[in-house]
Protein backbone atom coordinates (compact mmCIF):
# COMPACT_ATOMS: atom_id res chain seq x y z
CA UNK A 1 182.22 116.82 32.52
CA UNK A 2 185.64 115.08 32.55
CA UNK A 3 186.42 111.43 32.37
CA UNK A 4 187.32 111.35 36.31
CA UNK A 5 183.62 113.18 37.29
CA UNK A 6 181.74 110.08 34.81
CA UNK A 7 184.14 107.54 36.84
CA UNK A 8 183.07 108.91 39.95
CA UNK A 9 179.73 108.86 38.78
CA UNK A 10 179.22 105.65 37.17
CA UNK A 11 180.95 104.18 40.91
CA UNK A 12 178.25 105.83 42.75
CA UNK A 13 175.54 104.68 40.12
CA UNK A 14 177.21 101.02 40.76
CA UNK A 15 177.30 100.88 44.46
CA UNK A 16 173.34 102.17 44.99
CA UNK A 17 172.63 99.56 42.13
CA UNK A 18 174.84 96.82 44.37
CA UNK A 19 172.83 98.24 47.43
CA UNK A 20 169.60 98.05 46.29
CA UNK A 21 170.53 94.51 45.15
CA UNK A 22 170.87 93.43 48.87
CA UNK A 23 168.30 95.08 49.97
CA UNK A 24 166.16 93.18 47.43
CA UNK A 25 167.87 89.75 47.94
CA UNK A 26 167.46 90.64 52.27
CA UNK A 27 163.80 90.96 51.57
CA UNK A 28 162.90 88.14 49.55
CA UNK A 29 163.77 85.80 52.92
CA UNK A 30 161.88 88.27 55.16
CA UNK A 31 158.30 87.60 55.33
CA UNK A 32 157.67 90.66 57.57
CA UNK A 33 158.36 92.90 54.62
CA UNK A 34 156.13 91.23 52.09
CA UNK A 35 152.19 91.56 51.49
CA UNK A 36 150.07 89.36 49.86
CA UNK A 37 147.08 90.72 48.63
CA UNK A 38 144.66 88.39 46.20
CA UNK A 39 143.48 90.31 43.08
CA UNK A 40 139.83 89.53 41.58
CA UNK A 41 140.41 89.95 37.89
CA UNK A 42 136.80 90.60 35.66
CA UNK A 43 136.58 90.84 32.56
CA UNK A 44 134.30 93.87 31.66
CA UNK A 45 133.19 94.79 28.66
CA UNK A 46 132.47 98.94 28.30
């Protein structure tokens, strides 16, 4: 692999880490997108 294929690489690595970013920031303020579920947490002893 040459240093211009790990450039192009790494840029396409960066920009699907920069999108997933927004997607994750654009969900946080969208209450549609989010579930709550409560969780019942026992302690059992086998």
């Amino acid at each position: 692999m040459t240093v211009t294929e790990k450039i192009a690489n790494a840029k396409k690595r960066i920009y699907e880490l920069e999108r997933l970013i927004e997607y994750w920031n654009d969900s946080d303020h969208d209450e549609a997108k989010m579930a709550n579920f409560s969780r019942n947490i026992e302690n059992k002893v086998a």
